[in-house]
Protein backbone atom coordinates (compact mmCIF):
# COMPACT_ATOMS: atom_id res chain seq x y z
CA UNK A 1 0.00 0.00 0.00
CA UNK A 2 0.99 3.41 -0.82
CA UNK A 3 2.37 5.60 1.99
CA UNK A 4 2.55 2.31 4.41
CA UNK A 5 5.70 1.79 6.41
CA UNK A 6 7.13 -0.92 8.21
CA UNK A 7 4.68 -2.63 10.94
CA UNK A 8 1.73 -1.17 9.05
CA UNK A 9 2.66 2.87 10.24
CA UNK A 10 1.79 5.19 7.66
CA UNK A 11 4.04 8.03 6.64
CA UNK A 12 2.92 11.55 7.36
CA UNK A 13 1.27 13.17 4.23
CA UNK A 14 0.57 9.48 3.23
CA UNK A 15 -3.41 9.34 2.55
CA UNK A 16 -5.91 7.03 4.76
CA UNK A 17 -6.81 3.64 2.99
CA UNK A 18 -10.98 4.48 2.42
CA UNK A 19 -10.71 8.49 3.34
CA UNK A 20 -13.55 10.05 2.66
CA UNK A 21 -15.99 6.94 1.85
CA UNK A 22 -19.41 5.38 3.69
CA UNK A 23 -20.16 8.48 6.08
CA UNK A 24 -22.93 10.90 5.17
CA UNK A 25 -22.24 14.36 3.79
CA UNK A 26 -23.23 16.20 6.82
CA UNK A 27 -21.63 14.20 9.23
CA UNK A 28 -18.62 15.39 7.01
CA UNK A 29 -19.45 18.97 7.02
CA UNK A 30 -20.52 19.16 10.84
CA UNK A 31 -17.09 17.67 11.54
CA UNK A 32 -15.50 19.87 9.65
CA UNK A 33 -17.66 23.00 10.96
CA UNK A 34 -17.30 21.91 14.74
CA UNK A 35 -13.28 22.08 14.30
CA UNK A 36 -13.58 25.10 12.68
CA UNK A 37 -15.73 26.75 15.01
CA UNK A 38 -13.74 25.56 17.98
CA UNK A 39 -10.31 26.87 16.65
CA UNK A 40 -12.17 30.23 15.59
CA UNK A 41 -13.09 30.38 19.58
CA UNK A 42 -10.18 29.17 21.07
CA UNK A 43 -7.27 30.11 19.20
CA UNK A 44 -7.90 33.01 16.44
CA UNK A 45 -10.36 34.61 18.60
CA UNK A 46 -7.78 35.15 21.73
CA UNK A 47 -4.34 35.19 19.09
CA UNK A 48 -6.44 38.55 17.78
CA UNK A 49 -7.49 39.82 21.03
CA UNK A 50 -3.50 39.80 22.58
CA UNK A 51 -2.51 41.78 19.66
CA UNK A 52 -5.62 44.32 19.73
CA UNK A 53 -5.04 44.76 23.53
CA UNK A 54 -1.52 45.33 22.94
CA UNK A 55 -2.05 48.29 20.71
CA UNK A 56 -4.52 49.67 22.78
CA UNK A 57 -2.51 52.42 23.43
CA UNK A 58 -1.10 53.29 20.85
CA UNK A 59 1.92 52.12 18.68
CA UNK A 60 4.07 54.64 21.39
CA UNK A 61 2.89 53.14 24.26
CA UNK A 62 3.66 49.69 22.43
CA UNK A 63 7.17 50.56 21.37
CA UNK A 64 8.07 52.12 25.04
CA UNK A 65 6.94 48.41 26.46
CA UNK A 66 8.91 46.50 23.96
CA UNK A 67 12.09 48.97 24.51
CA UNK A 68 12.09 48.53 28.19
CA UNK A 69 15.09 47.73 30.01
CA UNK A 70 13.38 45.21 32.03
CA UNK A 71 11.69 43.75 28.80
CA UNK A 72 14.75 43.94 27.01
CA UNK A 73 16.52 41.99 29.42
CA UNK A 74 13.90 39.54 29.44
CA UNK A 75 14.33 38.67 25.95
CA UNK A 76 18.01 38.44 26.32
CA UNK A 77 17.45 35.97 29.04
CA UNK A 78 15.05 33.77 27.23
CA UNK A 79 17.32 33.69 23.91
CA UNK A 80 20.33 32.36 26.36
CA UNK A 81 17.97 29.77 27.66
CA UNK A 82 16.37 28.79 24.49
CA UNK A 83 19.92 28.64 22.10
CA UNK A 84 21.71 26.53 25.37
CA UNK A 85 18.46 24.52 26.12
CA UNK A 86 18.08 23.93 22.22
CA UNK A 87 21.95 23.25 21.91
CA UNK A 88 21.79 20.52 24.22
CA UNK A 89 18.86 18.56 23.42
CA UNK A 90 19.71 18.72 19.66
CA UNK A 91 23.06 16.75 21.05
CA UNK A 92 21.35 14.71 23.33
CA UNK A 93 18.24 13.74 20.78
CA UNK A 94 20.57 13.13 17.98
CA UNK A 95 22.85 10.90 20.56
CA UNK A 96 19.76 9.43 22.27
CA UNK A 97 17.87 8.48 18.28
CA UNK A 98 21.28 7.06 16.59
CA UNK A 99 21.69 4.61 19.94
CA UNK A 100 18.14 3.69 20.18
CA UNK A 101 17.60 3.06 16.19
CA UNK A 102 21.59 1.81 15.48
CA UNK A 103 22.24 -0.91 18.48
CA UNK A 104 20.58 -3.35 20.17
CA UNK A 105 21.84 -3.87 23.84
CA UNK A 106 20.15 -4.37 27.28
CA UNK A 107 17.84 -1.21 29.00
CA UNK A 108 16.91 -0.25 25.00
CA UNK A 109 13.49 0.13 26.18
CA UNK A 110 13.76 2.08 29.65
CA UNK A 111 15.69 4.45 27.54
CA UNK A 112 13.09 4.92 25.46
CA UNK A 113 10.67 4.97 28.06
CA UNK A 114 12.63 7.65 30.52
CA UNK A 115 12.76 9.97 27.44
CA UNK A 116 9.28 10.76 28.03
CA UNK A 117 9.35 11.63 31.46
CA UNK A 118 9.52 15.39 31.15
CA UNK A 119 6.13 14.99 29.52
CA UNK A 120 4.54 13.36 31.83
CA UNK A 121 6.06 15.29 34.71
CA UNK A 122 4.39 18.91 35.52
CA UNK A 123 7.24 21.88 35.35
CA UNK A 124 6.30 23.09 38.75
CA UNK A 125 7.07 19.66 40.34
CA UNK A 126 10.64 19.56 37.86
CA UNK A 127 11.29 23.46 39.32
CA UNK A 128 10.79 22.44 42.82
CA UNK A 129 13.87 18.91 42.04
CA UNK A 130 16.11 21.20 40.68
CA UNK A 131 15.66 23.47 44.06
CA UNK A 132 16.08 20.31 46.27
CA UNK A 133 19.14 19.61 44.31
CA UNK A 134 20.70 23.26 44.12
CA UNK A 135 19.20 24.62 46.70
CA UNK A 136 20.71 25.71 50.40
CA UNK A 137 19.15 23.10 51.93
CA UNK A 138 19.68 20.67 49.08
CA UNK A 139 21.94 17.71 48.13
CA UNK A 140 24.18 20.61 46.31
CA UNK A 141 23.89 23.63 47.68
CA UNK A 142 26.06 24.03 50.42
CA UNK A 143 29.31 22.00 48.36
CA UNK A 144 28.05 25.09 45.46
CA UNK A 145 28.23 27.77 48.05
CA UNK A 146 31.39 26.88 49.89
CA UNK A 147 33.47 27.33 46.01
CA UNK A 148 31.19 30.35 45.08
CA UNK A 149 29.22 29.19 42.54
CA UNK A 150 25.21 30.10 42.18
CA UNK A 151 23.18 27.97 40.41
CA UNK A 152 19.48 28.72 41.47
CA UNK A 153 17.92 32.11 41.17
CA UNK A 154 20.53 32.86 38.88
CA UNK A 155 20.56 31.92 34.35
CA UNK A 156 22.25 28.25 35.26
CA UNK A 157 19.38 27.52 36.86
CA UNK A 158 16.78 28.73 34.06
CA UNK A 159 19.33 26.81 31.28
CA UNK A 160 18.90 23.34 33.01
CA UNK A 161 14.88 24.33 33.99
CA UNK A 162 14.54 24.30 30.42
CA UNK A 163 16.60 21.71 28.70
CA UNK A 164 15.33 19.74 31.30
CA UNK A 165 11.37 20.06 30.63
CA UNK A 166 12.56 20.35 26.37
CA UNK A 167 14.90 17.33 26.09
CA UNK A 168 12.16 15.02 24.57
CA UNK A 169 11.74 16.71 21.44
CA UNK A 170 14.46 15.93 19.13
CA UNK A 171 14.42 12.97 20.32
CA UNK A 172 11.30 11.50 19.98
CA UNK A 173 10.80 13.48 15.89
CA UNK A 174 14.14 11.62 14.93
CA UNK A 175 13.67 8.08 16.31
CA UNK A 176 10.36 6.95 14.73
CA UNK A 177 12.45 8.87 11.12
CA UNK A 178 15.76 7.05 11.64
CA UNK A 179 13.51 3.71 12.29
CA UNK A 180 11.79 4.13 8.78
CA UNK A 181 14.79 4.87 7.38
CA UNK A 182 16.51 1.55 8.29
CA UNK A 183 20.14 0.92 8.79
CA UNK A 184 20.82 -0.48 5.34
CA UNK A 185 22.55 3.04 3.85
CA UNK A 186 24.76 3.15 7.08
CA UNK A 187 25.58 -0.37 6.60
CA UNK A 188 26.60 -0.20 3.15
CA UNK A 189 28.55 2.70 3.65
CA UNK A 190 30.65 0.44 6.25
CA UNK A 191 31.01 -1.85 4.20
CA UNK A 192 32.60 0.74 1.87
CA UNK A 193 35.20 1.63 4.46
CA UNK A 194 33.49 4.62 6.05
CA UNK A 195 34.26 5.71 9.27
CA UNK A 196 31.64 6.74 12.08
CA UNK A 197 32.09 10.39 11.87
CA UNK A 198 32.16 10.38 7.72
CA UNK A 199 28.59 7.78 8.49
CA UNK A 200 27.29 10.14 10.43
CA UNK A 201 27.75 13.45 8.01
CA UNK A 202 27.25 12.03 4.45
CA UNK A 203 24.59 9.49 5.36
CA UNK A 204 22.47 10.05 7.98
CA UNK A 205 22.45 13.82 8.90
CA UNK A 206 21.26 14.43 5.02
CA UNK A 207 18.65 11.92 5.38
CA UNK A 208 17.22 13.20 8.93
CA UNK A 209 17.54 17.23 8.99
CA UNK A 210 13.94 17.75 7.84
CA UNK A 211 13.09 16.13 10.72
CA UNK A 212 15.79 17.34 13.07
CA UNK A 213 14.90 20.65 12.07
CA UNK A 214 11.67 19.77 13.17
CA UNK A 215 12.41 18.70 16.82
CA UNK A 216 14.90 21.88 16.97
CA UNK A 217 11.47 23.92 16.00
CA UNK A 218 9.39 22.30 18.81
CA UNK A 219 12.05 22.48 21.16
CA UNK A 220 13.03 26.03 20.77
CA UNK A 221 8.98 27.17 20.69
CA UNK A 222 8.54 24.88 24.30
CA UNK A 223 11.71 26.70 25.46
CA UNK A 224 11.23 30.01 24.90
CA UNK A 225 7.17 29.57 26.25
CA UNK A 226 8.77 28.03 29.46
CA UNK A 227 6.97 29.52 32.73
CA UNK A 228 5.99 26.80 35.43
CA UNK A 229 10.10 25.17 36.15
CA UNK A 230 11.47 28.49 35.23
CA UNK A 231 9.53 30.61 37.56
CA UNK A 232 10.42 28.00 40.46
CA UNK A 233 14.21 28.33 40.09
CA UNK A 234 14.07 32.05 38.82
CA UNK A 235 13.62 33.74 41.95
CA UNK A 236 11.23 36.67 39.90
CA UNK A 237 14.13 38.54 39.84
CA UNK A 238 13.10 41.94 37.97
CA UNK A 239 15.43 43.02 35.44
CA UNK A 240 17.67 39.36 36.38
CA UNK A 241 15.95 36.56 36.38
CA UNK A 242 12.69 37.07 34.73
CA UNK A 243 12.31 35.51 31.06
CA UNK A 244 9.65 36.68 28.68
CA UNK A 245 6.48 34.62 30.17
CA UNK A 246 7.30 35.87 33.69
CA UNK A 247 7.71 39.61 32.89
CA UNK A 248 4.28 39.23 31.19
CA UNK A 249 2.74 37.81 34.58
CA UNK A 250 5.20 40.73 36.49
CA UNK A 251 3.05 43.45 34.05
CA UNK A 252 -0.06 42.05 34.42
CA UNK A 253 0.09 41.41 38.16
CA UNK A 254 0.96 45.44 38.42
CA UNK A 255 -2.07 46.29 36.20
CA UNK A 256 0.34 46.88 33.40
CA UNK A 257 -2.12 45.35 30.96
CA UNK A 258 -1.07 47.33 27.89
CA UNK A 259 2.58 46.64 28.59
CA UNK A 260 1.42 43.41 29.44
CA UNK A 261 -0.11 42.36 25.95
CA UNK A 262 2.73 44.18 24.01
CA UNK A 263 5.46 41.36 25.41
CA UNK A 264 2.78 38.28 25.03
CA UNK A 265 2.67 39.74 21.56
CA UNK A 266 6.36 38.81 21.11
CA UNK A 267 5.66 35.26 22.28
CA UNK A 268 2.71 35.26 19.80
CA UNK A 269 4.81 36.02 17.05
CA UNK A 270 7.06 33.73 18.02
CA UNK A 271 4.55 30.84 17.85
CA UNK A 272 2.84 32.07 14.65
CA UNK A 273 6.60 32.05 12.87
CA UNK A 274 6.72 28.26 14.52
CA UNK A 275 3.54 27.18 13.06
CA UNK A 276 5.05 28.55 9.67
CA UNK A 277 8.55 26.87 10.24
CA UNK A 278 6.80 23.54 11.62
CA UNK A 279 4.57 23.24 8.68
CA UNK A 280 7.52 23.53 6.29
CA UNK A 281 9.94 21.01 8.08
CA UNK A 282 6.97 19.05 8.59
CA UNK A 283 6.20 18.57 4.81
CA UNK A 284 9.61 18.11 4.01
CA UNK A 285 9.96 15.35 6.43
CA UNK A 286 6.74 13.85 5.11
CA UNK A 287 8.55 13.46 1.65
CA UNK A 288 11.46 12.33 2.94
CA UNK A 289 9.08 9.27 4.42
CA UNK A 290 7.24 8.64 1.58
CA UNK A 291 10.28 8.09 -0.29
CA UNK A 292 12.04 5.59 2.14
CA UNK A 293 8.47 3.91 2.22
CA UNK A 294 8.45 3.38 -1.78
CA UNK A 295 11.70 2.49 -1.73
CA UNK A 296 11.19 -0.44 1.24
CA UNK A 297 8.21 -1.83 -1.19
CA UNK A 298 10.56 -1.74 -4.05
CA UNK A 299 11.30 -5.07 -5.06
């Protein structure tokens, strides 16, 4: 079947075996209406209303919020965490994918499992680890203070907040890829005399970057949106510690709303560029499945 991949997944783009037959043409357009209706409501309806209340005032008042000291700190702070946290899980996911997909060898599958964890873990409860680990009171915190070094309520702290609650996501868009893809090109090319490194660069990266670019995407949007671990180990440090979320909730808390909406509208452009960036990798990557998928059925 067209579009099927091993184990009877189907590659992304691929179209549904019997799409579109047997149902009734208005349970097709009440579906269809219902989603509509629901995004209208619940996402274009509020995206619209953070960029009408942040221009409330005036394009001024909106340019005097964005060129804040305060605000422009802020975004410094949350482009340091997002490039390290994005830095780092691109290493780890492309370490973590290549072992889980490449070798066979004992705890293969609690590896795969542990991945996960920072999903199914809330940020406030990850924020409140890292403080029983750095903290004064913590495993770490006095052998930190006695040599100087400040980890919480200080940017370390934010960095590992972040990669921590964002290392899942190049992980888990390159393993199910690299498991379509197979091992047989890697295995040739060893064959051939290659070395790991030369593998690794000529083979593989060119066959996964769609879809490392599209883990890199979803990390960098989670990172940058980061507000429950973050505000745990930030302190709310005005003008320090406070990264683009948690100035918003600083602005709004001191009736600030204007202000307020003018720095969510940074985070809302951020996401609307995302959806643009994800839907490009995404159709990319889609391709790059359909092919490996034709040639598996290939005789």
């Amino acid at each position: 079947m067209a579009g099927a991949l091993p184990n009877g997944f189907r590659a992304p783009g691929a179209p549904l075996a019997g799409a579109g037959r047997g149902e009734a043409p208005w349970v097709r357009r009440s579906l269809i209406a219902f989603v509509l209706v629901f995004l209208g409501i619940f996402l274009l309806l509020p995206l619209a209303l953070v960029f009408i209340e942040a221009f409330r005032d005036g394009v001024r008042a909106y340019l005097a919020a964005v060129a804040d000291p305060d605000t422009r700190h802020a975004i410094g702070l949350t482009l340091l965490a997002a490039g390290a946290a994005v830095s780092l899980n691109t290493v780890f996911g492309l370490s973590a994918a290549w072992a889980l997909t490449k070798f066979d060898f004992r705890g293969r599958r609690l590896l795969d499992t542990l991945i996960d964890l920072p999903l199914s873990v809330s940020p406030v409860i990850a924020g409140l680890i890292f403080v029983l680990v750095f903290g004064m009171q913590g495993w770490l915190g006095p052998w930190l203070s006695d040599r100087g070094i400040s980890i919480l309520f200080s940017w370390p702290s934010i960095v590992v907040a972040t990669s921590f609650v964002t290392f899942p996501y190049v992980a888990r868009e390159l393993v199910p890829l690299m498991d379509a893809l197979g091992r047989d090109e890697e295995e040739a090319a060893m064959v051939l005399g290659a070395g790991g490194w030369q593998i690794f660069r000529y083979v593989t990266l060119p066959n996964i970057r769609w879809g490392l670019l599209y883990g890199v995407i979803l990390c960098n949007a989670r990172a940058m949106g980061e507000f429950g671990a973050v505000s745990v180990v930030s302190g709310h440090i005005r003008g320090l510690t406070n990264t683009l979320p948690l100035h918003v909730e600083i602005l709004y808390n001191d009736y600030q709303f204007s202000a307020a909406f003018a720095v969510a509208s940074l985070l809302t452009l951020l996401a609307l560029v995302t959806l643009v960036l994800k839907h490009w990798s995404h159709s990319r990557q889609a391709k790059l499945l359909r092919e490996a998928s034709r040639g598996l059925e290939a005789p």
